[in-house]
C-alpha atoms as a PDB file:
ATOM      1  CA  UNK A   1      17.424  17.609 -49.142  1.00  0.00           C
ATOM      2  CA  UNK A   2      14.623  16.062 -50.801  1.00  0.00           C
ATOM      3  CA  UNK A   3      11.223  15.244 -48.365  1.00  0.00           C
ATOM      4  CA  UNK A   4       9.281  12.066 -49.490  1.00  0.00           C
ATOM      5  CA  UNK A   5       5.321  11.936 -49.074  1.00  0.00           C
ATOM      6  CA  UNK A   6       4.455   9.388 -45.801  1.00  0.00           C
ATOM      7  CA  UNK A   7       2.631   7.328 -48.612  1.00  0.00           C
ATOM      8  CA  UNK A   8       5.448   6.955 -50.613  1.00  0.00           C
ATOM      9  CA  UNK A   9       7.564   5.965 -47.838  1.00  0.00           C
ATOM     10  CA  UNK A  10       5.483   3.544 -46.706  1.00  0.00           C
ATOM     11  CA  UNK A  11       5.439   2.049 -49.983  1.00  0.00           C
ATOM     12  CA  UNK A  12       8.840   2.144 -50.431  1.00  0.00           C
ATOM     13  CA  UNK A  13       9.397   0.577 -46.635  1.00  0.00           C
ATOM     14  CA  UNK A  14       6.835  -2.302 -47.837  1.00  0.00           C
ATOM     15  CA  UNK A  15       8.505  -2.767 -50.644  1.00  0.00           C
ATOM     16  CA  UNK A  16      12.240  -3.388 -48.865  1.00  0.00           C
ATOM     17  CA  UNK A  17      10.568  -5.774 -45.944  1.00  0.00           C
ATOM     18  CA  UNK A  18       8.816  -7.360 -48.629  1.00  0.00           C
ATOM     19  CA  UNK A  19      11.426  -8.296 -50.956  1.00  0.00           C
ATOM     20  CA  UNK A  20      14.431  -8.880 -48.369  1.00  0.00           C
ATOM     21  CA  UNK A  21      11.258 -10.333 -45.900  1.00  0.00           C
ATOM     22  CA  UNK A  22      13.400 -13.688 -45.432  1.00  0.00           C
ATOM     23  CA  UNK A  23      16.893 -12.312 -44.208  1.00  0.00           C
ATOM     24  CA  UNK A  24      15.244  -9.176 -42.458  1.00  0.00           C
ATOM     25  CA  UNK A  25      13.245 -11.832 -40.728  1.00  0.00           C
ATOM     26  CA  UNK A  26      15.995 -14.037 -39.774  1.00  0.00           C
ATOM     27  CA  UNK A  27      18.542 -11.509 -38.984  1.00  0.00           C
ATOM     28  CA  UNK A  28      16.243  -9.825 -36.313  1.00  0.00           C
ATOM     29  CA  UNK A  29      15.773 -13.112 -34.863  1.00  0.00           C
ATOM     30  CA  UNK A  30      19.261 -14.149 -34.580  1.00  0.00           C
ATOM     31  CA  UNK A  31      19.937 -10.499 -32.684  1.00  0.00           C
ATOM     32  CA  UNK A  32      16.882 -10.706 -30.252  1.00  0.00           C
ATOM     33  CA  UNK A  33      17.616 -14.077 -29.687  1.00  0.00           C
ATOM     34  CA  UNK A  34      21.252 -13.745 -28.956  1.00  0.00           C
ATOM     35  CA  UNK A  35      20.532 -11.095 -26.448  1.00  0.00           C
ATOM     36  CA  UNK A  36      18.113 -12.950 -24.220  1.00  0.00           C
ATOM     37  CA  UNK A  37      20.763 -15.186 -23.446  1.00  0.00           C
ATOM     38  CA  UNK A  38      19.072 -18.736 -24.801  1.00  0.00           C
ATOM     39  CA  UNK A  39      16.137 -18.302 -22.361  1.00  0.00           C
ATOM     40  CA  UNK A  40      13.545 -18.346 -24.955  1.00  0.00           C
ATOM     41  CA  UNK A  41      14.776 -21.039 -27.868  1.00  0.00           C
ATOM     42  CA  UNK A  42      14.888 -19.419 -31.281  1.00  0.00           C
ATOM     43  CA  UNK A  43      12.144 -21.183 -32.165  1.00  0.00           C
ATOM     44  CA  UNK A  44       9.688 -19.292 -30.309  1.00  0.00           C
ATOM     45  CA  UNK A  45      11.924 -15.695 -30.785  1.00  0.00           C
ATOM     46  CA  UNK A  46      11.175 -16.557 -34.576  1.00  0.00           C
ATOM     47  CA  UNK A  47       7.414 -17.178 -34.251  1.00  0.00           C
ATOM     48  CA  UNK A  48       7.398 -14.201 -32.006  1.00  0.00           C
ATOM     49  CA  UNK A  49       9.411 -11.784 -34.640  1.00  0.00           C
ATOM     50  CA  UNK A  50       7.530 -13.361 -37.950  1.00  0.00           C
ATOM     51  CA  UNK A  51       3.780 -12.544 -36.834  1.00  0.00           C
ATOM     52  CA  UNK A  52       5.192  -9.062 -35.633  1.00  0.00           C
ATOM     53  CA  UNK A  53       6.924  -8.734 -38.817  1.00  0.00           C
ATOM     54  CA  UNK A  54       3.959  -9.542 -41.117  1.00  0.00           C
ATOM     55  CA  UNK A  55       1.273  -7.482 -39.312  1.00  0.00           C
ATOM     56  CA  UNK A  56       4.084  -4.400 -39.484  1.00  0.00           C
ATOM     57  CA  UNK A  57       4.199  -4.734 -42.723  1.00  0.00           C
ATOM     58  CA  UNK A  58       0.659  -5.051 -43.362  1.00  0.00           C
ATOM     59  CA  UNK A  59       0.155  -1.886 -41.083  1.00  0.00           C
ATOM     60  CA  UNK A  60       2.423  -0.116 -43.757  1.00  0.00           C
ATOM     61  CA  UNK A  61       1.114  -1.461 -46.740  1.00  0.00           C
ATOM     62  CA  UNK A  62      -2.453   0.425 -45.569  1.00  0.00           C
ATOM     63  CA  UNK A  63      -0.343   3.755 -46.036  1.00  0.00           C
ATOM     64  CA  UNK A  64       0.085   4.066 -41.796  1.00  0.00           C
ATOM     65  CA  UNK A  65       3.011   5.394 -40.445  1.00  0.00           C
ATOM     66  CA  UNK A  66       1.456   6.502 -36.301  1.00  0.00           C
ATOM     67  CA  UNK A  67       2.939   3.605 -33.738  1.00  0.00           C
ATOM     68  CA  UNK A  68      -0.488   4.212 -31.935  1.00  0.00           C
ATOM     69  CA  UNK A  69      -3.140   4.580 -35.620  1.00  0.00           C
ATOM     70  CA  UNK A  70      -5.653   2.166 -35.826  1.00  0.00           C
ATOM     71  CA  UNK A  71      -3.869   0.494 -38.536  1.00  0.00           C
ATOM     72  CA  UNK A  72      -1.021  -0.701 -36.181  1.00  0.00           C
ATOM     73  CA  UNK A  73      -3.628  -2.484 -33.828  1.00  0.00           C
ATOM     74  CA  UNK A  74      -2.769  -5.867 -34.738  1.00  0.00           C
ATOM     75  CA  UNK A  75       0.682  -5.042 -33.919  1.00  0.00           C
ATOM     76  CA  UNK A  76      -0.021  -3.576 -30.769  1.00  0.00           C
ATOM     77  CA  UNK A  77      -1.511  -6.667 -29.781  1.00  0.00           C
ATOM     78  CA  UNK A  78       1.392  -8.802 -30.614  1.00  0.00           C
ATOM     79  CA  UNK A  79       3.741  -6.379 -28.588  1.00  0.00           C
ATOM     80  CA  UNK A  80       1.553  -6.420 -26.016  1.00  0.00           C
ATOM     81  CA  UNK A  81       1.740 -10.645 -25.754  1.00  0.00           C
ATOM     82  CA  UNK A  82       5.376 -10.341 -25.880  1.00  0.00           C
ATOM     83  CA  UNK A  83       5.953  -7.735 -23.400  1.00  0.00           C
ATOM     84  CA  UNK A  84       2.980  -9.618 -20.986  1.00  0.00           C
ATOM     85  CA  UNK A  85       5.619 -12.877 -21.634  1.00  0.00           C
ATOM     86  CA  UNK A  86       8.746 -11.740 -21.425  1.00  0.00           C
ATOM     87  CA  UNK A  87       7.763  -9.752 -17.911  1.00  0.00           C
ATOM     88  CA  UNK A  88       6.519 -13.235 -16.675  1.00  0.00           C
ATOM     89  CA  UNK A  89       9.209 -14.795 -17.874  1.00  0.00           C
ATOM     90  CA  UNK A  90      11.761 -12.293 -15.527  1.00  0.00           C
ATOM     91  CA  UNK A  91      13.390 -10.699 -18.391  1.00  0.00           C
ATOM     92  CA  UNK A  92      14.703  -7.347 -18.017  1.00  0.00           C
ATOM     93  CA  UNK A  93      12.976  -3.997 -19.265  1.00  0.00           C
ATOM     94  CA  UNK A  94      16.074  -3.735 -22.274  1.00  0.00           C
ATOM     95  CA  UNK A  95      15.877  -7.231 -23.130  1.00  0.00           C
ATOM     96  CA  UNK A  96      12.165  -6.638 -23.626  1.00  0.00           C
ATOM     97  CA  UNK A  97      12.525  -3.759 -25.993  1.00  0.00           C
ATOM     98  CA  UNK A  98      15.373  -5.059 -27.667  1.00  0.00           C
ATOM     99  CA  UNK A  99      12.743  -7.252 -29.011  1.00  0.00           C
ATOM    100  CA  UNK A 100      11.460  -3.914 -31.345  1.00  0.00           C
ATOM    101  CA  UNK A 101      14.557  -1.834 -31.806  1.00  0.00           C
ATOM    102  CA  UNK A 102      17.019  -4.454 -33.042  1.00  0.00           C
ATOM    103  CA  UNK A 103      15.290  -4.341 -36.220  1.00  0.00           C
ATOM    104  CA  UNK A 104      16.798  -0.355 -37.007  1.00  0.00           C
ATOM    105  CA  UNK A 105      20.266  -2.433 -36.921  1.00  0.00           C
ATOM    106  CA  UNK A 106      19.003  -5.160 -39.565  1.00  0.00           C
ATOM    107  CA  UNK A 107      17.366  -2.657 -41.805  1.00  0.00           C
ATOM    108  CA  UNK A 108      20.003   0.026 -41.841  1.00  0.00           C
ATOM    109  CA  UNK A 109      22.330  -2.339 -44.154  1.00  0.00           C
ATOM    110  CA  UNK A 110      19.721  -2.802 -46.314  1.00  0.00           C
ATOM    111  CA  UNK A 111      18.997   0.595 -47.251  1.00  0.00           C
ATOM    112  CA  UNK A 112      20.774   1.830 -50.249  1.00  0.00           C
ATOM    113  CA  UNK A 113      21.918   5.345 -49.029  1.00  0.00           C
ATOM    114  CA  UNK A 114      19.835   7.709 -51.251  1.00  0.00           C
ATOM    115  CA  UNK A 115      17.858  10.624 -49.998  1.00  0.00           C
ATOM    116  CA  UNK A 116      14.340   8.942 -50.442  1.00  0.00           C
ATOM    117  CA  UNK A 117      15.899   5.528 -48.292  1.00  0.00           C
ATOM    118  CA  UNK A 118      17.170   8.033 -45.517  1.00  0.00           C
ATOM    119  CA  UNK A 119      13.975   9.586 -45.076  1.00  0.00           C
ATOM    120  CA  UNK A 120      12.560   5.872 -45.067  1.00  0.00           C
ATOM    121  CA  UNK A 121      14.741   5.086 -42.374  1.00  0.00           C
ATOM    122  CA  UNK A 122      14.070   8.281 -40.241  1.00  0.00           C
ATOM    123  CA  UNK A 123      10.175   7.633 -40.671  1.00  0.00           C
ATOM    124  CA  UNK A 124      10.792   3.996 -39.848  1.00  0.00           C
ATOM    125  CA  UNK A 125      12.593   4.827 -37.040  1.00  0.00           C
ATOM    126  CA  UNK A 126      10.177   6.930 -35.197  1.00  0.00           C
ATOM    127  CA  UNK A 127       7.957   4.785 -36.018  1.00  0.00           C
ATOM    128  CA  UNK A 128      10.025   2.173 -34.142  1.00  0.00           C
ATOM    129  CA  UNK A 129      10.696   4.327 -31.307  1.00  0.00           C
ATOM    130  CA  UNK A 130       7.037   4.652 -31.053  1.00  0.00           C
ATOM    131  CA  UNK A 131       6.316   0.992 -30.421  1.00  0.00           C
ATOM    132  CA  UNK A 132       9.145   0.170 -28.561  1.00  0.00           C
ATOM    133  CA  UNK A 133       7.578   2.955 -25.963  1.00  0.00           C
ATOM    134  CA  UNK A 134       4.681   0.871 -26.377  1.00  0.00           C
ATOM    135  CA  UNK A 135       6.084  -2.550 -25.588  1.00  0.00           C
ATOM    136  CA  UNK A 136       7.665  -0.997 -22.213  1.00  0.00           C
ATOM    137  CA  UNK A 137       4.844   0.642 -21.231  1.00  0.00           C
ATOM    138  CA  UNK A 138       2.796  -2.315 -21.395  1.00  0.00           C
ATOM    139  CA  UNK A 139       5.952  -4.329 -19.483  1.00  0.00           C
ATOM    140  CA  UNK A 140       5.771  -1.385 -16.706  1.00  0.00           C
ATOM    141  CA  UNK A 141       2.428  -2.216 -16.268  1.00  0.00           C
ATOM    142  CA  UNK A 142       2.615  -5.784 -16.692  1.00  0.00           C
ATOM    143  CA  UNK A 143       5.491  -5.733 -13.629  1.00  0.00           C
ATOM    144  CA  UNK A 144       3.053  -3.768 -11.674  1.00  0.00           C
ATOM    145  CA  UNK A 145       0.691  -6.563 -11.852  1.00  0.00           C
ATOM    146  CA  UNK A 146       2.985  -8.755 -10.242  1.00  0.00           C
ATOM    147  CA  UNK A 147       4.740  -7.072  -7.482  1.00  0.00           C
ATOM    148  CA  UNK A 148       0.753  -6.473  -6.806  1.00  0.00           C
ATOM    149  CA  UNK A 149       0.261 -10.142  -6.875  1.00  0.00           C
ATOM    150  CA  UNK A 150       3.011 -10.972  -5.048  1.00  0.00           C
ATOM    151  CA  UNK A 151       2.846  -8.938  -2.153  1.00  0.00           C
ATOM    152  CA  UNK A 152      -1.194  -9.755  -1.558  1.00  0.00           C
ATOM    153  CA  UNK A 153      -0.109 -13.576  -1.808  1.00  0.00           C
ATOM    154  CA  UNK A 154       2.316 -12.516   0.845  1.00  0.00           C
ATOM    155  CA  UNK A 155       0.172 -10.990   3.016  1.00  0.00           C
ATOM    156  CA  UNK A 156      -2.251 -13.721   2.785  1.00  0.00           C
ATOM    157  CA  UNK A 157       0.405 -16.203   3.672  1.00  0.00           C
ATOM    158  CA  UNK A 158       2.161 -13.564   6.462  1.00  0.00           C
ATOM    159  CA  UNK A 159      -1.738 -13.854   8.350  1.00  0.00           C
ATOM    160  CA  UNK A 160      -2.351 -17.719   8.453  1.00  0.00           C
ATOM    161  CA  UNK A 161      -5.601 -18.369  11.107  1.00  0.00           C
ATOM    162  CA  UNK A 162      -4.636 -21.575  13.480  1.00  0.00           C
ATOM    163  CA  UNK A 163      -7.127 -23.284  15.111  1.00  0.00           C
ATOM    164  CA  UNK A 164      -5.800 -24.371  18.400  1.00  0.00           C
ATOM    165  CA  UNK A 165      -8.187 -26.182  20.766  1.00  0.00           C
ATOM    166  CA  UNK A 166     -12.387 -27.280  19.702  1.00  0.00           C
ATOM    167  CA  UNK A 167     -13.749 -23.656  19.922  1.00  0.00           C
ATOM    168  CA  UNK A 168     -10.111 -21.377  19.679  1.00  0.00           C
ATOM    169  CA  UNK A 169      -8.589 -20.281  16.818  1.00  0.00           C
ATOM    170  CA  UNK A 170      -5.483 -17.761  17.170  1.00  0.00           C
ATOM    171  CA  UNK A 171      -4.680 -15.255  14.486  1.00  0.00           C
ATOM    172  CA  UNK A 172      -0.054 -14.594  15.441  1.00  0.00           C
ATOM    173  CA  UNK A 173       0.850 -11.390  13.626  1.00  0.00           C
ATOM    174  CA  UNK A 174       4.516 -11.349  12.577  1.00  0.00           C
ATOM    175  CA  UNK A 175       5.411  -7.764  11.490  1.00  0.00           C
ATOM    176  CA  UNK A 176       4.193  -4.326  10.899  1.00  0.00           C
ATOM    177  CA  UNK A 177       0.065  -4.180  10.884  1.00  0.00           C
ATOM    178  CA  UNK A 178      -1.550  -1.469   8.741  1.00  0.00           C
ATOM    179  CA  UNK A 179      -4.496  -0.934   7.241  1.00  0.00           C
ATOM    180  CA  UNK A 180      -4.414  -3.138   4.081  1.00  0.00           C
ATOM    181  CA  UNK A 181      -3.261  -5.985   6.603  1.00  0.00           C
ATOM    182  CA  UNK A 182      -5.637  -5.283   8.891  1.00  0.00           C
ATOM    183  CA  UNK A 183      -8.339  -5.777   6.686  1.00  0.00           C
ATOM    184  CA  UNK A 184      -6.915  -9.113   5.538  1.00  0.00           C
ATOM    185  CA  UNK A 185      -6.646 -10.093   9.429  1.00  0.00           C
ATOM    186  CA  UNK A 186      -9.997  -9.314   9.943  1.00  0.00           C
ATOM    187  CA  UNK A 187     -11.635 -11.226   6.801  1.00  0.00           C
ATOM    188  CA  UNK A 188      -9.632 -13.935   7.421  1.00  0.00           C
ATOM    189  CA  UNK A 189     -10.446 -14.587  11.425  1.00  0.00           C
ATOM    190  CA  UNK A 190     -13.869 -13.624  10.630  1.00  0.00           C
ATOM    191  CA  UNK A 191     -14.559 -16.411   8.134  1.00  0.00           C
ATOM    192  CA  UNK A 192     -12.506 -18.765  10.042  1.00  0.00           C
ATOM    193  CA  UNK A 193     -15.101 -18.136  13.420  1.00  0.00           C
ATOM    194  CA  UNK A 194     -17.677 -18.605  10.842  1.00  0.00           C
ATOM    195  CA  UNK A 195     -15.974 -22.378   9.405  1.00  0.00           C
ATOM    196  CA  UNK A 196     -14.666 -23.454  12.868  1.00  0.00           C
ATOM    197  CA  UNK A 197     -17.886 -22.554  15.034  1.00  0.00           C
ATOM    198  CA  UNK A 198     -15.376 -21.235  17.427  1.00  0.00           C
ATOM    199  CA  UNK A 199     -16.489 -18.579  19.975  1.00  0.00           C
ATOM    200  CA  UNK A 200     -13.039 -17.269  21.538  1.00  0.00           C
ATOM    201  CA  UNK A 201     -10.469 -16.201  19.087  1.00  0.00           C
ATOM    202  CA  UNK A 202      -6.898 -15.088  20.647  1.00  0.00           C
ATOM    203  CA  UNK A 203      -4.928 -12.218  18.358  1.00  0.00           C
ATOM    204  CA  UNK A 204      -0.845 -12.923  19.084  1.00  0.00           C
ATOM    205  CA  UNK A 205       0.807  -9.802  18.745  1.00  0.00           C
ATOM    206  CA  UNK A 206       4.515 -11.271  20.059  1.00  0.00           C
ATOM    207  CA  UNK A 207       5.909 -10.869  16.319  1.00  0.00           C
ATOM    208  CA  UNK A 208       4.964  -7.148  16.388  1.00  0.00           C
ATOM    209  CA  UNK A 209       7.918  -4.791  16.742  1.00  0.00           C
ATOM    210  CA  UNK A 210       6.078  -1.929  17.758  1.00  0.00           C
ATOM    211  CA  UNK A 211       2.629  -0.872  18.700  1.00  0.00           C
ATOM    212  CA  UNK A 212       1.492   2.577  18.109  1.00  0.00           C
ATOM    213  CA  UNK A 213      -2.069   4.584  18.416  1.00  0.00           C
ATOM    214  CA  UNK A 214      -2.457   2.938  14.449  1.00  0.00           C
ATOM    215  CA  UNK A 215      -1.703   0.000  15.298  1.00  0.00           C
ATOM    216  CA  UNK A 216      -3.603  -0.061  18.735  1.00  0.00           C
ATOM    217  CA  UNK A 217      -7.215   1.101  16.506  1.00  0.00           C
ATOM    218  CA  UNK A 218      -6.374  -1.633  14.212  1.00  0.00           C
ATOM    219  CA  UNK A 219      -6.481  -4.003  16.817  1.00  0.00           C
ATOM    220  CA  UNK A 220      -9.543  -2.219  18.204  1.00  0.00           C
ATOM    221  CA  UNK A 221     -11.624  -2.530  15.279  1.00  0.00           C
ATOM    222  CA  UNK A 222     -10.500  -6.374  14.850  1.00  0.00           C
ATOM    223  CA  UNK A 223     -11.789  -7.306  18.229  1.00  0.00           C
ATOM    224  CA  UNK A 224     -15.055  -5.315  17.836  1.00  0.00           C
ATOM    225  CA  UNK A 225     -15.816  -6.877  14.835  1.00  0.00           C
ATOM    226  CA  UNK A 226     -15.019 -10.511  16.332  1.00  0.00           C
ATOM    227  CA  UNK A 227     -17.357  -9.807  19.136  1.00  0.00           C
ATOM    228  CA  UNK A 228     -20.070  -8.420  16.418  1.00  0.00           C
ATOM    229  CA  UNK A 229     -19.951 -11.913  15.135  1.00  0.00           C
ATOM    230  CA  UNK A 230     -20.680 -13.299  18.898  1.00  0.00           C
ATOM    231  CA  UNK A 231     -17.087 -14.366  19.538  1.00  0.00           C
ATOM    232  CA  UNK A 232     -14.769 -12.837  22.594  1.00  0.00           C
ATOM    233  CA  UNK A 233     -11.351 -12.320  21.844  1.00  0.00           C
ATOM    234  CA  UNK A 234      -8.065 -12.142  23.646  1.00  0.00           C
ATOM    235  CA  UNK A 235      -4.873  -9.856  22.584  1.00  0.00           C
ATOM    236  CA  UNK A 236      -1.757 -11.643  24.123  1.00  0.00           C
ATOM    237  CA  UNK A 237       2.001 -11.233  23.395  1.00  0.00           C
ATOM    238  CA  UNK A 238       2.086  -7.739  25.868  1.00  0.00           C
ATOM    239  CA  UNK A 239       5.276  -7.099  26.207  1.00  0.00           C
ATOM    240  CA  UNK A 240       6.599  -5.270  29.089  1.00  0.00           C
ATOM    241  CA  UNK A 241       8.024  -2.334  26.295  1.00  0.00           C
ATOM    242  CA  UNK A 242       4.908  -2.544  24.193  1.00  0.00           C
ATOM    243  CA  UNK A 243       3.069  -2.474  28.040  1.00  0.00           C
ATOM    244  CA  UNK A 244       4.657   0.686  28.560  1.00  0.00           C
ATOM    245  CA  UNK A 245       4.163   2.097  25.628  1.00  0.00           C
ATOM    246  CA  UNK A 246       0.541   1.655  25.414  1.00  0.00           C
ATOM    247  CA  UNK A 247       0.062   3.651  29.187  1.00  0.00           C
ATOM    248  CA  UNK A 248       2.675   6.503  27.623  1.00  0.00           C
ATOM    249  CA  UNK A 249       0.364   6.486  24.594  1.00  0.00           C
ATOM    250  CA  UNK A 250      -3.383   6.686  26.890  1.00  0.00           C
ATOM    251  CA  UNK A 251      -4.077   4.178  24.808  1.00  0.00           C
ATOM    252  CA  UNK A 252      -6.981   2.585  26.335  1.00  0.00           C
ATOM    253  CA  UNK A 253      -7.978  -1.333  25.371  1.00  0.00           C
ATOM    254  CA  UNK A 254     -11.384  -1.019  27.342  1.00  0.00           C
ATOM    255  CA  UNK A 255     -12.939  -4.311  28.412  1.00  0.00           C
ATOM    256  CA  UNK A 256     -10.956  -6.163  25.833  1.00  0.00           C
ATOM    257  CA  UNK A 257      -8.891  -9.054  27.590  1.00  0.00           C
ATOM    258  CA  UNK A 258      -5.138  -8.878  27.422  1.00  0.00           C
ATOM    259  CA  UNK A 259      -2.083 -11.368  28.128  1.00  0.00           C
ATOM    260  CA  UNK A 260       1.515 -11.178  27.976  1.00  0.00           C
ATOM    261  CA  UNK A 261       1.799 -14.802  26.126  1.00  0.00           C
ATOM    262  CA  UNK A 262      -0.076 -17.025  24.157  1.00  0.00           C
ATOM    263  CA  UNK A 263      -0.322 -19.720  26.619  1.00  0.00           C
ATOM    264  CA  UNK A 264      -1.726 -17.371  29.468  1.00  0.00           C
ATOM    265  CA  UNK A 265      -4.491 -16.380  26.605  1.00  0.00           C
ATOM    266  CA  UNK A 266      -5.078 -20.051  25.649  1.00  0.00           C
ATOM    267  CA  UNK A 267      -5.482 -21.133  29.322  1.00  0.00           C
ATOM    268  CA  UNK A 268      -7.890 -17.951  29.511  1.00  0.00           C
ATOM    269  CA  UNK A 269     -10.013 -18.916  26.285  1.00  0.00           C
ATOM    270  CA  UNK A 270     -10.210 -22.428  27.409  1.00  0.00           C
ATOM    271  CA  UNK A 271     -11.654 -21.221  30.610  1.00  0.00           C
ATOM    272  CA  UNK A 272     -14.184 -19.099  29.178  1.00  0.00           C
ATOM    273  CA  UNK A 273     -14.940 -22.193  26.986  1.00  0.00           C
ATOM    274  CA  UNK A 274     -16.282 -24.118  30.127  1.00  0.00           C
ATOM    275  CA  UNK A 275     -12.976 -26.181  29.898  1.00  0.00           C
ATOM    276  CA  UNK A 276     -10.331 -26.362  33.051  1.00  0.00           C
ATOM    277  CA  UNK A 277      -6.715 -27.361  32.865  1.00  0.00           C
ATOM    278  CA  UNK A 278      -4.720 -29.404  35.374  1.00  0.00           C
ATOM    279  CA  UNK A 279      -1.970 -31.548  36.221  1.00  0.00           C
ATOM    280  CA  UNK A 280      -2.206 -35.420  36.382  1.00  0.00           C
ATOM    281  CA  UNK A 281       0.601 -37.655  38.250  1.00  0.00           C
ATOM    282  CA  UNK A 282       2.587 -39.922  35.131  1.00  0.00           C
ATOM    283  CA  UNK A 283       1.147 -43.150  35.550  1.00  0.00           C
ATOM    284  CA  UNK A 284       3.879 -45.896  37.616  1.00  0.00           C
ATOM    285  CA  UNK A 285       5.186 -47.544  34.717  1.00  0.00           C
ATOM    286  CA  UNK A 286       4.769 -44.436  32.148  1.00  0.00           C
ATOM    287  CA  UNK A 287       7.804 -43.450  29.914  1.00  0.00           C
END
């Protein structure tokens, strides 16, 4: 078998997208769109495709035939938009690099079966194979970014800060706390003492499942650094199982104030506040 230079299979490559540019073009647009389903209109698959296409074969024309050379830069940046799209848009990680490998199946008809077009297509290939790694490993990463995202915007909205009387603000935890909450729990009540002016802050612990020695220091260091900031705060939601295992534990809350609901720890706050709660007869008349 007869091996071709890289230059002169770039040049031949050139040549063959250059001169069949149009149908190559259009043909690899009609495949990648047909395989996302109509979510992105062909319009936009074509504008997509035709700025990839030109800056691949500009790559070539400079004699490059390395996915990640410096001559392939522009189109590394064009995958990269692409693959930062179509993980945004939800698309899968084959749809993505369907995007780059369709276009073996619309060159291979083109080619016309000689020895110097088969080693074309082999280089071409490769080459290919090369940026289609490229695409997904920028999608991978691009995912990444938004599970990340996702779960933090979670978090935030799992740890809401209430304000519940002039002077209170509670802070009810629904699910597991660890350390990345923890910290969120703590910034959050923190700057919410800070906007409010409030002085007692009650932490609601009824959502939690379990409480272990973690989970017990985590709610340590919370209430240290409320009380750092000149605020007392209350830990209700004790549950007679969670009671029990806390004493099994020797877990040991100190000084810190404790109450098996929310109300008890409100009435307690408001107490503390200078503030006293009690019943008043309805007024005769009073619906």
């Amino acid at each position: 078998m007869c091996f071709v230079a890289a230059e002169s299979v770039s040049d031949r490559l050139v040549g063959l997208l250059t001169v069949r540019g149009e149908d190559l073009g259009a043909e690899w647009s009609d495949k990648v769109a047909g395989s996302l389903g109509g979510r992105v209109s062909r319009a936009e698959v074509q504008r997509e495709l035709k700025e990839i296409y030109t800056a691949l074969v500009a790559a070539l024309a400079e004699g490059g035939m390395d996915g990640r050379g410096e001559a392939f830069g522009e189109v590394r940046a064009l995958l990269t938009e692409l693959s930062r799209n179509r993980a945004h848009q939800g698309f899968t990680p084959t749809e993505t690099a369907v995007s780059v490998f369709a276009l073996k199946e619309v060159l291979e008809p083109a080619l016309s079966g000689d020895d110097s077009d088969l080693q074309a297509y082999l280089k071409f290939s490769t080459l290919l194979d090369t940026l289609g790694l490229f695409t997904m490993e920028v999608y991978t990463r691009t995912r990444e970014e938004l599970i990340s995202a996702q779960a933090e915007q979670l978090l935030e909205l799992s740890t809401p800060v209430v304000k519940l009387w002039d002077g209170v603000i509670g802070v009810p935890l629904v699910g597991t706390l660890d350390s990345a909450r923890t910290m969120v729990v703590m910034e959050k009540m923190l700057q919410a003492l800070i906007d409010t002016g409030s002085e007692q802050a009650i932490i609601d612990i009824t959502g939690v499942p379990a409480v272990d020695t973690e989970v017990a220091q985590h709610l340590l260091k919370t209430v240290v650094a409320a009380r750092l900031m000149g605020a007392e705060c209350t830990i209700s939601g004790i549950r007679p199982q969670i009671a029990q295992t806390i004493v099994a534990l020797g877990i040991n809350f100190g000084d810190i104030v404790t109450k098996a609901t929310l109300a008890d720890a409100l009435r307690h706050a408001l107490r503390r506040s200078g503030l006293t709660l009690s019943r008043t007869a309805p007024q005769a008349g009073a619906r």
